[in-house]
Protein backbone atom coordinates (compact mmCIF):
# COMPACT_ATOMS: atom_id res chain seq x y z
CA UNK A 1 79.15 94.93 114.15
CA UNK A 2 78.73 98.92 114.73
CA UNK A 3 80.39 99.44 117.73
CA UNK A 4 83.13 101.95 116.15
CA UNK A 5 84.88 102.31 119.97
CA UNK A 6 86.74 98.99 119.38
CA UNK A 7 88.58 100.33 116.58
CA UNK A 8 90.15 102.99 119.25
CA UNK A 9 89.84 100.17 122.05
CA UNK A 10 92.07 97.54 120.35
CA UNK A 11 95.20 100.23 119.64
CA UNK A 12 95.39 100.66 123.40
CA UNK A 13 94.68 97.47 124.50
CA UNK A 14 97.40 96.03 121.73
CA UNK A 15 100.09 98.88 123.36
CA UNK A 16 99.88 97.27 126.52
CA UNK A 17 100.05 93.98 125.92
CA UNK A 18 102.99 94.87 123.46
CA UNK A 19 104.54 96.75 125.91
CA UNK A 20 105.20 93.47 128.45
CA UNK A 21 106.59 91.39 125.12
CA UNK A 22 111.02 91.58 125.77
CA UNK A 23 111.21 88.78 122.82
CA UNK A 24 111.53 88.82 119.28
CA UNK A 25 108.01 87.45 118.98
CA UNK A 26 106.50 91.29 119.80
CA UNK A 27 106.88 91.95 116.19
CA UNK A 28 104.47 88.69 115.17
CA UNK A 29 102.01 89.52 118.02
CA UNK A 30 102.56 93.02 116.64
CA UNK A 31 101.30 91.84 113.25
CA UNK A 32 98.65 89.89 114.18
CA UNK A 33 97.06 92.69 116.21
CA UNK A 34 97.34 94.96 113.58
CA UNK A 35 95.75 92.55 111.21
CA UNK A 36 92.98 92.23 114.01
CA UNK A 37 92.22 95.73 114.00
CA UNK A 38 92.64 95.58 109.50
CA UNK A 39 89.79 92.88 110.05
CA UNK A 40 87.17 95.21 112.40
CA UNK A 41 87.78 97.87 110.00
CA UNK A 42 86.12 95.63 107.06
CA UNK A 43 82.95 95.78 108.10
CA UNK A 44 82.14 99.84 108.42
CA UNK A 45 83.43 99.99 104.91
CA UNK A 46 81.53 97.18 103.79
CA UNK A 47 78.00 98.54 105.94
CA UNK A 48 79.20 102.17 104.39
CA UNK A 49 76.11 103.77 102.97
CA UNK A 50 78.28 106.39 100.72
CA UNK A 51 75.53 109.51 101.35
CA UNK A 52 76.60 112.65 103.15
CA UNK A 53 75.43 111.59 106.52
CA UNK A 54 77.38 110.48 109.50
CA UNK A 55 77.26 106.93 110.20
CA UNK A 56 78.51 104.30 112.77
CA UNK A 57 77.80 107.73 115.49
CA UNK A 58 78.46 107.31 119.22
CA UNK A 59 78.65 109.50 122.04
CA UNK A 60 79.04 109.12 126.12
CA UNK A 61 79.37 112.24 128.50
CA UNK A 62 82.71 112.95 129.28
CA UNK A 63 83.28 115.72 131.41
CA UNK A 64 79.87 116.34 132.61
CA UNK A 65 80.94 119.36 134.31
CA UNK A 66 82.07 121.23 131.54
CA UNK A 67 79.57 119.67 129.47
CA UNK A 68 82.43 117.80 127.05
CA UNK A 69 80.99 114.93 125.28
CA UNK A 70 83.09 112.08 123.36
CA UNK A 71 81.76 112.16 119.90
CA UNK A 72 83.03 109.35 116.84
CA UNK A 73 81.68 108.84 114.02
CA UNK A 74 82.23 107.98 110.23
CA UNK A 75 81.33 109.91 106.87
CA UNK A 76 82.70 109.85 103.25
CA UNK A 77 85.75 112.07 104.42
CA UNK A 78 86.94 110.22 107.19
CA UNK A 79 86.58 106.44 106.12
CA UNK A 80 88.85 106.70 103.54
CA UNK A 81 91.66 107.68 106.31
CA UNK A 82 90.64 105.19 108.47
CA UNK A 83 91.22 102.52 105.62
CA UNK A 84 94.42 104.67 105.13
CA UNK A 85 95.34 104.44 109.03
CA UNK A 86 94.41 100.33 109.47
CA UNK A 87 95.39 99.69 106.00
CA UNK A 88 99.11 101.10 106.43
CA UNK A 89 100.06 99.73 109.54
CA UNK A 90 100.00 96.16 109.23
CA UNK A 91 102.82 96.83 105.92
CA UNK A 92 104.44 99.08 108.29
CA UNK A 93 104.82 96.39 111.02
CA UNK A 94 106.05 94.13 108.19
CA UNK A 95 108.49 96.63 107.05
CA UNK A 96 110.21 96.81 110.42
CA UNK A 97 111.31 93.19 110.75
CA UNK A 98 114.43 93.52 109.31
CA UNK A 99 115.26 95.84 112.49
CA UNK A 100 114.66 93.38 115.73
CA UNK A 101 112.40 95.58 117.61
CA UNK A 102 111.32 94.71 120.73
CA UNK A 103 107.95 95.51 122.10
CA UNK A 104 108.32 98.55 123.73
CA UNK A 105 108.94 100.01 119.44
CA UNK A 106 105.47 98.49 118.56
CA UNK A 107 103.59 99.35 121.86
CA UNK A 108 104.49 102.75 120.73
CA UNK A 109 103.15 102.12 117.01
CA UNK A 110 100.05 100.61 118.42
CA UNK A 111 99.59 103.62 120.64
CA UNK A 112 100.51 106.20 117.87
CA UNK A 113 97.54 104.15 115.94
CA UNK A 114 94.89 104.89 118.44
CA UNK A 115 95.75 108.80 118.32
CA UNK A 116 95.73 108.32 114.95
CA UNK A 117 91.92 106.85 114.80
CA UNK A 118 90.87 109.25 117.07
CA UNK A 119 91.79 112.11 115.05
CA UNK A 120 90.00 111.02 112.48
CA UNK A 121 86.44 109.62 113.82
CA UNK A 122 86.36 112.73 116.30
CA UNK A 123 83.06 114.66 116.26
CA UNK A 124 84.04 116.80 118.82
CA UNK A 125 86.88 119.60 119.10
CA UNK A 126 88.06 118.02 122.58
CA UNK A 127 88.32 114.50 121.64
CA UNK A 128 89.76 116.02 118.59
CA UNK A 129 92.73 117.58 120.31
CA UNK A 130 93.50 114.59 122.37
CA UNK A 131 93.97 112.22 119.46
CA UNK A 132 96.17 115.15 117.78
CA UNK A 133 98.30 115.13 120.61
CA UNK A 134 98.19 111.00 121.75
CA UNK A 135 99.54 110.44 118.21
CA UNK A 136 102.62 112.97 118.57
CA UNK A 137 103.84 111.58 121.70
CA UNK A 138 105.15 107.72 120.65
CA UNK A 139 106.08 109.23 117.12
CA UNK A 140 108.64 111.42 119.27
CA UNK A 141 109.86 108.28 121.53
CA UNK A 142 110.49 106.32 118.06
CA UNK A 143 112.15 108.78 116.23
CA UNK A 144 114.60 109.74 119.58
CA UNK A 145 114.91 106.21 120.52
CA UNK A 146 115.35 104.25 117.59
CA UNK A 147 116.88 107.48 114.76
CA UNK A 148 119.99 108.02 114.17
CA UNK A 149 122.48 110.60 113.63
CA UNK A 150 121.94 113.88 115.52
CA UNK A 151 118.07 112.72 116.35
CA UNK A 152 117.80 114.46 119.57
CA UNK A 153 117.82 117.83 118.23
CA UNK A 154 115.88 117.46 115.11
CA UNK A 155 113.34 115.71 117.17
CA UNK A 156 112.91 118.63 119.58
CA UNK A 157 112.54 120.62 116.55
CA UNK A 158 109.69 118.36 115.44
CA UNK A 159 108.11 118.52 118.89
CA UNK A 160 108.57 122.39 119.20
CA UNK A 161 106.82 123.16 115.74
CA UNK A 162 103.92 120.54 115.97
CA UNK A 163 103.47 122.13 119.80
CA UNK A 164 103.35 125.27 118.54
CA UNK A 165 100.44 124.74 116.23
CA UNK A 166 98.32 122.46 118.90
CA UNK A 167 98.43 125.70 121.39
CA UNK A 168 97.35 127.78 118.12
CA UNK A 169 94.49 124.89 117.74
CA UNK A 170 93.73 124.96 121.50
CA UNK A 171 92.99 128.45 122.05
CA UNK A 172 90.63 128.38 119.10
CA UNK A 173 88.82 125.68 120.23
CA UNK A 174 88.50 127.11 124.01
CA UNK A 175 87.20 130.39 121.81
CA UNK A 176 85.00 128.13 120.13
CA UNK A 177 83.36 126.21 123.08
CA UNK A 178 83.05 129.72 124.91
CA UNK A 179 80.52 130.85 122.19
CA UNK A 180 78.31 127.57 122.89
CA UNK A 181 77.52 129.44 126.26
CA UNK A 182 80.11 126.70 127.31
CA UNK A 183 78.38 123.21 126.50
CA UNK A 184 79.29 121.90 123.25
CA UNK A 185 82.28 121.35 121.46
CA UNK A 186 80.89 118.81 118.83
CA UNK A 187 81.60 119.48 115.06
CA UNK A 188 77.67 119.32 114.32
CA UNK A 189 77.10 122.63 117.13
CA UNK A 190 80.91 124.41 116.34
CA UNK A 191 79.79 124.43 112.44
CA UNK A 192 76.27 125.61 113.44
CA UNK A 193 78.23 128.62 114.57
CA UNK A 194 77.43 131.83 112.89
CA UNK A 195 80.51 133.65 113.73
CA UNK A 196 81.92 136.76 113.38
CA UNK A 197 84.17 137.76 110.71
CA UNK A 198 86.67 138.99 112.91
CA UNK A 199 86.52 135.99 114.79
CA UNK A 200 86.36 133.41 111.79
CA UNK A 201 89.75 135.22 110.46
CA UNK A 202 92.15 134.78 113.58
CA UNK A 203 90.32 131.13 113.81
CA UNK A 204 90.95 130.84 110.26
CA UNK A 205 94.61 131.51 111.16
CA UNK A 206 94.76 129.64 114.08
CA UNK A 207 93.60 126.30 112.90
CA UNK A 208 95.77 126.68 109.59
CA UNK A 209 99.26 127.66 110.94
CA UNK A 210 98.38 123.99 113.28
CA UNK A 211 97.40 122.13 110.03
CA UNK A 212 100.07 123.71 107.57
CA UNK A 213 102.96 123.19 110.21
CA UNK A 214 101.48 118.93 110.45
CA UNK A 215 101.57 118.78 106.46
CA UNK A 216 103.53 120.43 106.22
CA UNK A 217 103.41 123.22 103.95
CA UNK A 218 106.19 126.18 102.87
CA UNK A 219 107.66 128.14 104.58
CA UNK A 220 106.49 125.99 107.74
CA UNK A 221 108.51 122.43 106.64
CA UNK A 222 111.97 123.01 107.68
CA UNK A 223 111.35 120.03 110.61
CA UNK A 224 110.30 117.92 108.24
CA UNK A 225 113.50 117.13 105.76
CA UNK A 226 115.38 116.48 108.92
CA UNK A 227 112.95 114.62 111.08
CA UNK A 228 112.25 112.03 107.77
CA UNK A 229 116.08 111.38 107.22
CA UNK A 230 117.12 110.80 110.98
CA UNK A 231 113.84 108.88 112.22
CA UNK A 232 114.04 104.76 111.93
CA UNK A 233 112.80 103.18 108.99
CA UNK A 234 109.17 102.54 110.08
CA UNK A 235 109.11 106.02 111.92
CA UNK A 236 109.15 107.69 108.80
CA UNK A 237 106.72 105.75 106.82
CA UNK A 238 104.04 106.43 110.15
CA UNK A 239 105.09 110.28 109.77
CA UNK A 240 104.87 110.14 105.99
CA UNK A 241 102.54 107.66 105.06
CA UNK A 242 100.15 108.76 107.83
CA UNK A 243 100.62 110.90 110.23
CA UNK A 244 100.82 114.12 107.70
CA UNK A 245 97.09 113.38 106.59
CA UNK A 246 96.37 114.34 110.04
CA UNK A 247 96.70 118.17 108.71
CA UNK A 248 94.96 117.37 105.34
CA UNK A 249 91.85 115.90 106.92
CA UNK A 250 92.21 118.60 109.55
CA UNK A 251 91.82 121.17 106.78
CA UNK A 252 88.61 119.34 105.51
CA UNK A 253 87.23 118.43 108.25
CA UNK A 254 87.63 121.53 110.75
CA UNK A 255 88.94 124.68 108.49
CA UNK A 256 86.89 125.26 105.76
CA UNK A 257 83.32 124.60 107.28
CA UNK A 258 83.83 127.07 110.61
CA UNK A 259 85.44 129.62 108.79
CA UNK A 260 84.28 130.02 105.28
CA UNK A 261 84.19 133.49 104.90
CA UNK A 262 87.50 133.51 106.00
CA UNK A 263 88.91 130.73 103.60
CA UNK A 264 86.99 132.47 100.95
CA UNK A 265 89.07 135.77 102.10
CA UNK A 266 92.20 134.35 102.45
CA UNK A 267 92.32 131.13 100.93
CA UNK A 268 94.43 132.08 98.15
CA UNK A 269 97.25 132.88 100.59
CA UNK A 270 97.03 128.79 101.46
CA UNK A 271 96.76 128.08 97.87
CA UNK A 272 100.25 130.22 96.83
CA UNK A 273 101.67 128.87 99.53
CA UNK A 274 100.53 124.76 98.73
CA UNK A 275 101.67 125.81 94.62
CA UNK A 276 105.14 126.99 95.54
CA UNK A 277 105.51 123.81 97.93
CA UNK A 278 105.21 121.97 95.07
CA UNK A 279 108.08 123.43 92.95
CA UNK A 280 109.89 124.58 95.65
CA UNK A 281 110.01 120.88 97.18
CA UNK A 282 110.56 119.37 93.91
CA UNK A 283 113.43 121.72 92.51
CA UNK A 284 115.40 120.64 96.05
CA UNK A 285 114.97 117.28 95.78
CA UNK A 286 116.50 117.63 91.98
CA UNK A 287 119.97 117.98 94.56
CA UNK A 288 119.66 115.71 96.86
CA UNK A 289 122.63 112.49 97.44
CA UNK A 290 121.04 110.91 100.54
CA UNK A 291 117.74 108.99 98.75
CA UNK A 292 115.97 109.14 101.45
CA UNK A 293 116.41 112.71 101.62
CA UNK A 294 114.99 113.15 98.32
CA UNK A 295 112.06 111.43 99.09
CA UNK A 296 111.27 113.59 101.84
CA UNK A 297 111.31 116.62 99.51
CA UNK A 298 109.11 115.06 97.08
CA UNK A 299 106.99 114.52 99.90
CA UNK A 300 106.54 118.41 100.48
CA UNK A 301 105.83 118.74 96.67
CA UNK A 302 102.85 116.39 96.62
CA UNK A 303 101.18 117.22 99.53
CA UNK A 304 101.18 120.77 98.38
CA UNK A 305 99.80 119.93 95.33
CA UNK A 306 96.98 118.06 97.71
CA UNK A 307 96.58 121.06 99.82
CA UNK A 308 95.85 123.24 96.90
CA UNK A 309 92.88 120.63 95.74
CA UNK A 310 91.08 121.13 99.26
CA UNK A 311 91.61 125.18 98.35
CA UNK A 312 90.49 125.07 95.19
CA UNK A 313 87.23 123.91 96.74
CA UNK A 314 86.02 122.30 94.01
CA UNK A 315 84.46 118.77 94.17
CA UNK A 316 87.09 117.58 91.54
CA UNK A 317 90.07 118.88 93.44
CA UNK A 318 88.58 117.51 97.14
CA UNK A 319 88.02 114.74 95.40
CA UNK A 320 91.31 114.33 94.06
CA UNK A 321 92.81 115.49 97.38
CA UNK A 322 91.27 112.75 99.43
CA UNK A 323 92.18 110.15 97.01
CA UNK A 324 95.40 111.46 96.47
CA UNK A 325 96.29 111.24 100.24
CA UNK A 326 95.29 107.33 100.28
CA UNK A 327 97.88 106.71 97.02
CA UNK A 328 100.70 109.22 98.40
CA UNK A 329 100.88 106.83 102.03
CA UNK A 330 100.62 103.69 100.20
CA UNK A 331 103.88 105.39 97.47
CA UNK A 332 105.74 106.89 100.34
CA UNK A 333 105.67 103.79 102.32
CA UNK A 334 106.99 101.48 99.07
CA UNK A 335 109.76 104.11 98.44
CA UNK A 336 111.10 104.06 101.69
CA UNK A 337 110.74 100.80 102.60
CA UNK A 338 112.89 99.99 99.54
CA UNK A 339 115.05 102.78 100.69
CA UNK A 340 115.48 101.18 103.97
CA UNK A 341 116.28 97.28 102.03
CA UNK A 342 118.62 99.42 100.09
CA UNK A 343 120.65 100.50 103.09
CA UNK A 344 120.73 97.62 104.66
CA UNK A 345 122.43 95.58 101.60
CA UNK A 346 124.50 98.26 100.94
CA UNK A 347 125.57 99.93 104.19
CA UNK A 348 124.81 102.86 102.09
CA UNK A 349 121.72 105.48 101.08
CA UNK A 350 123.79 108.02 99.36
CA UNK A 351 123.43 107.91 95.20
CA UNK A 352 126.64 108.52 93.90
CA UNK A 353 127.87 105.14 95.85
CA UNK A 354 125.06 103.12 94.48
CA UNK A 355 124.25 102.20 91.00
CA UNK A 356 123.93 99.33 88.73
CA UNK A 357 121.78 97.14 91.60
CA UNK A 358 119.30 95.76 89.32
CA UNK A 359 121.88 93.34 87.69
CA UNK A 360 121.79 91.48 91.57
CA UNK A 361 118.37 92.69 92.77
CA UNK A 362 115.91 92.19 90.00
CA UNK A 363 112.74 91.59 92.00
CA UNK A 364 113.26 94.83 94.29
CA UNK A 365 114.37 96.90 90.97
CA UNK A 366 110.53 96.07 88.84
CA UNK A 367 108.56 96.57 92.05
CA UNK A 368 110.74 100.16 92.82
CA UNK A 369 109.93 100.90 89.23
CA UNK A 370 106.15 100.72 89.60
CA UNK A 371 105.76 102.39 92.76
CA UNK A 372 107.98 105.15 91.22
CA UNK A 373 105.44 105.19 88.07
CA UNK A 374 102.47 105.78 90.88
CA UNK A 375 104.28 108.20 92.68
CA UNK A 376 105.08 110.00 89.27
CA UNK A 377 101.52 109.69 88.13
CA UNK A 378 101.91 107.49 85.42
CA UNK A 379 98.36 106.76 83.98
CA UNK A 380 97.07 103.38 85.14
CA UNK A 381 98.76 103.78 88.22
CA UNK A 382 97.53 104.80 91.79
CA UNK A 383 99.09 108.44 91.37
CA UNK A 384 97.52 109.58 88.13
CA UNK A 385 93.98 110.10 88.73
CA UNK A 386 94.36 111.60 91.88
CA UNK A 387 96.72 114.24 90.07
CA UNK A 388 94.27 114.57 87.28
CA UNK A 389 91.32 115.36 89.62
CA UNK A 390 93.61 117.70 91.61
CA UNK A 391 95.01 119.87 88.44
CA UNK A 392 91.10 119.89 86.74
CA UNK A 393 90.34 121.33 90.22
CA UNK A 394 92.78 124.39 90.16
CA UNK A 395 91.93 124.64 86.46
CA UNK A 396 88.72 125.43 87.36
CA UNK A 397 88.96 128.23 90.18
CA UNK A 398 87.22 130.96 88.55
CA UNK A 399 90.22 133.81 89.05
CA UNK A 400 93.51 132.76 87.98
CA UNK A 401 92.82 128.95 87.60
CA UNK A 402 94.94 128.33 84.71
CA UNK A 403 98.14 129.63 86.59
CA UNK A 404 97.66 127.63 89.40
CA UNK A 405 97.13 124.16 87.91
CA UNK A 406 100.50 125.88 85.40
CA UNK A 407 102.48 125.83 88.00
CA UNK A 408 101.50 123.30 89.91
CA UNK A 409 101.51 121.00 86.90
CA UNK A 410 104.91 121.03 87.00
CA UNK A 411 104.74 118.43 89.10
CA UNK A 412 104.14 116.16 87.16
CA UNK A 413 107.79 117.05 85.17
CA UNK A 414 109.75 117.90 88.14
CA UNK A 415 108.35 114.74 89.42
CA UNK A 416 109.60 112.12 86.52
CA UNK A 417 113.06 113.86 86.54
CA UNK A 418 114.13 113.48 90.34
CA UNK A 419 112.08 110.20 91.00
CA UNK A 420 113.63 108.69 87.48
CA UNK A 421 117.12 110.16 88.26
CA UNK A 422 116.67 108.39 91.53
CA UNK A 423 115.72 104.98 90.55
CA UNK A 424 119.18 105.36 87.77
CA UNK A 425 121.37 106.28 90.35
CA UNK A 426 120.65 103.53 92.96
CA UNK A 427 119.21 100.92 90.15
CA UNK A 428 121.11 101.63 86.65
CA UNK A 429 124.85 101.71 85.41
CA UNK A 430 128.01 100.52 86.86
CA UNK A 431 127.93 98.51 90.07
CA UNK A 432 130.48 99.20 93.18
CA UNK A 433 132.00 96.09 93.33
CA UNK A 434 131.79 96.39 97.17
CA UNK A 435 127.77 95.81 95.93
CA UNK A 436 128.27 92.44 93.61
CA UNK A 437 127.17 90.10 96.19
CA UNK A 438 124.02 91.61 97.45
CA UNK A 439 120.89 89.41 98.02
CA UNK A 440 117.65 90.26 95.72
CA UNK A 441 114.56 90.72 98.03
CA UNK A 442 112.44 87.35 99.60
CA UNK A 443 109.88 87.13 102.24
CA UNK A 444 108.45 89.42 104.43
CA UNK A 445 110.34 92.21 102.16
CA UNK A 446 108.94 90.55 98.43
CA UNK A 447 105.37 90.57 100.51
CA UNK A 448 105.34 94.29 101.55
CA UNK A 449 106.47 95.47 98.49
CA UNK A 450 104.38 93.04 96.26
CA UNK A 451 100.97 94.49 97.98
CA UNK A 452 102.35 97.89 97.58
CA UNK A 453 102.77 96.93 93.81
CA UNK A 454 98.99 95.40 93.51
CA UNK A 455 97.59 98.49 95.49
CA UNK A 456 99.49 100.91 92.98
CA UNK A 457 97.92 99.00 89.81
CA UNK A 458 94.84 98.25 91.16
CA UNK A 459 93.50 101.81 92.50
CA UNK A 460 95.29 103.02 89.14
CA UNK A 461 92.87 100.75 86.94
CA UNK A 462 89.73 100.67 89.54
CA UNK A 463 89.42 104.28 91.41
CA UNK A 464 85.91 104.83 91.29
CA UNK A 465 84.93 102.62 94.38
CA UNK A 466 87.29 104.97 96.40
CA UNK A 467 85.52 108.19 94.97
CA UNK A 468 82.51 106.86 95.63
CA UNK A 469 83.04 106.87 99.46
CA UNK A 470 83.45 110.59 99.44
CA UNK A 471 81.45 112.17 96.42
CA UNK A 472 78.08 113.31 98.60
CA UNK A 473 80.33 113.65 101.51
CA UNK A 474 82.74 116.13 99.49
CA UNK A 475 79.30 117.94 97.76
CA UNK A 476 77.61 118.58 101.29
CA UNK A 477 81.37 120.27 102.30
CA UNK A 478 81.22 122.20 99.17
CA UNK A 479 77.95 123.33 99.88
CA UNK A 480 78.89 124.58 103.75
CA UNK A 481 81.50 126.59 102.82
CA UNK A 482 80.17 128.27 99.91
């Protein structure tokens, strides 16, 4: 079983039957499809050969006329996001029953999957685009449909930023397919490209700004606080846990092998700007009452510190990058799902009206703790060898490494105070007594979390079969761009 299409073919086909579902059983058909498409995804990573070559490869003709061809493929780069991607979604399904969606909310999700594959199998700038875009369109519909508070704006926000950037990406791409005398647009012919170095530093810009605004990075993140907090519960784990890799992979992936003079010119400006992320994120989610708030700062801290791995280019800081983007979705998604059980017990997200929970909700308060302890970096957890390799990475940049992996190190101090402040404010010390009768977690909601909990221990103990995947793949990158 090759035939990588169905793992783009299933998404869409799932969407529309999801879409015709009016009853409560959309979410279990929801589920089930999901855990279809979990299933398909088993055997690429089992038939993985992890060398530097692309595997699983197909391609039709697409636009003959413009000589646009529909490239997919696999490598060590881009398999770990699809596990990420197929992995995710079934929990994220899960998560959502406690809403009462109706089909039309997961024929979206299912959709926003397929963009979501797309973007990362694409072996071509066109097909590309099309999954960067297909994937922003149902994230919009859930987060204005199904948000709250004053979603509307903050959406358009979103949608005006991420726009912004794809026009940025378009126009380099139309550059780039003009150079190929017009007929290719596939990564293999773009990074074949011996361009200019005028040329490679607006592209340079072009395809950051696109990527930094998806991450996103400082000073381009000011949609993302908002759009977290006012999206529904499972819109912000798709926009956290997943959808943000898009500009991570798009860094590896596109970036830094068509324009490596130009990263090694101004890569450093990318690199300042992923280090103060990192304490700038962290040092404002130190304030923040509304927990899921907080999380959404913390957020912008690590995948700064995960954008500065991919600019360190160094094979331990890629490395840790792509590792560290599988353990931040499977963390994000724990915290906010408990974020989201949290509200709904308590009518409430804001700290200084919760406390003392663990006395009624044991179960949810140990498995909180752990996921905290990954997201943290606590060794033996999911969170602390991807940090490691990421910090050994900036330490070794020839000029100035120290600072950087300094500064960014705070992280990992920054990160124990607000994430341990937050599980003391909502878990520890005197409980409201509105709060005394609240139910511990059971089913579906002791399931989610429980995986989440194995995932966290389990990479933390056994990470080497997930840097195996990407170690030649990672070493050929290196090699491209220096």
């Amino acid at each position: 079983m090759d035939n990588l299409f169905i793992l783009l073919l299933l998404p869409v086909i799932s969407a529309l039957i999801l879409a015709f579902i009016k009853t409560n059983s959309a979410k279990w058909a929801a589920l089930l499809l999901s855990l279809v498409q979990l299933g398909l995804t088993i055997p690429f990573i089992c038939n993985f050969v992890p060398d530097a070559s692309i595997q699983f490869a197909q391609s039709w003709n697409w636009i003959q006329s413009l000589g646009i061809q529909f490239k997919i493929g696999l490598d060590g780069i881009s398999l770990p996001m699809l596990i990420l991607t197929n992995g995710l979604i079934p929990f994220i399904i899960l998560a959502s029953f406690g809403h009462d969606q109706k089909g039309g909310f997961y024929s979206l999700v299912s959709f926003m999957q397929a963009g979501l594959v797309l973007v990362f199998i694409s072996l071509d700038a066109f097909s590309f685009y099309v999954g960067w875009e297909a994937a922003l369109i149902p994230i919009y519909f859930i987060c204005a449909l199904w948000g709250d508070g004053d979603r509307i704006r903050v959406n358009m926000k979103f949608f005006v930023y991420t726009f912004f950037g794809s026009l940025l990406m378009l126009i380099a791409i139309i550059y780039l397919y003009q150079q190929t005398g017009g007929k290719d647009v596939s990564w293999a012919a773009l990074t074949q490209l011996e361009l200019a170095s005028g040329a490679q530093n607006w592209m340079f810009w072009a395809f950051f700004i696109a990527f930094a605004i998806k991450i996103p990075l400082f000073p381009l993140h000011t949609w993302q606080p908002d759009t977290y907090t006012h999206a529904p519960a499972a819109g912000t784990m798709l926009l956290s846990g997943i959808m943000l890799k898009m500009g991570l992979f798009g860094l590896l992936r596109w970036l830094l092998p068509l324009a490596p003079d130009a990263v090694a010119q101004y890569g450093y400006i990318a690199l300042i700007m992923s280090v103060i992320g990192v304490v700038y994120g962290s040092i404002i989610a130190f304030k923040m009452n509304d927990a899921k708030r907080l999380i959404a700062y913390s957020s912008i801290a690590h995948v700064g510190l995960i954008a500065a791995g991919i600019f360190s280019l160094t094979q331990e800081g890629i490395q840790g990058a792509i590792l560290q983007m599988l353990n931040h979705g499977i963390s994000v998604v724990g915290l906010f799902f408990a974020i989201d059980i949290l509200q709904r017990r308590t009518g409430t997200r804001e700290l200084s009206q919760l406390g003392g929970l663990a006395t009624q909700m044991p179960i949810l308060a140990i498995c909180f703790l752990i996921i905290i302890m990954g997201a943290i970096g606590l060794p033996l957890t999911n969170g602390f060898i991807g940090e490691f390799l990421l910090l050994k990475g900036l330490f070794s940049i020839p000029e100035y490494g120290v600072w950087y992996a300094v500064i960014a190190g705070t992280t990992l101090i920054f990160g124990a105070v607000y994430m341990l402040r937050l599980f003391q404010k909502t878990m520890l010390g005197q409980i409201d007594a509105k709060h005394v009768s609240v139910a511990d977690i059971s089913g579906y909601e002791f399931l989610v979390l429980g995986l989440i909990v194995i995932l966290v221990v389990v990479i933390g103990i056994l990470p080497n079969g997930l840097l195996h995947l990407s170690e030649a793949s990672v070493t050929n990158l290196i090699q491209q761009v220096k």
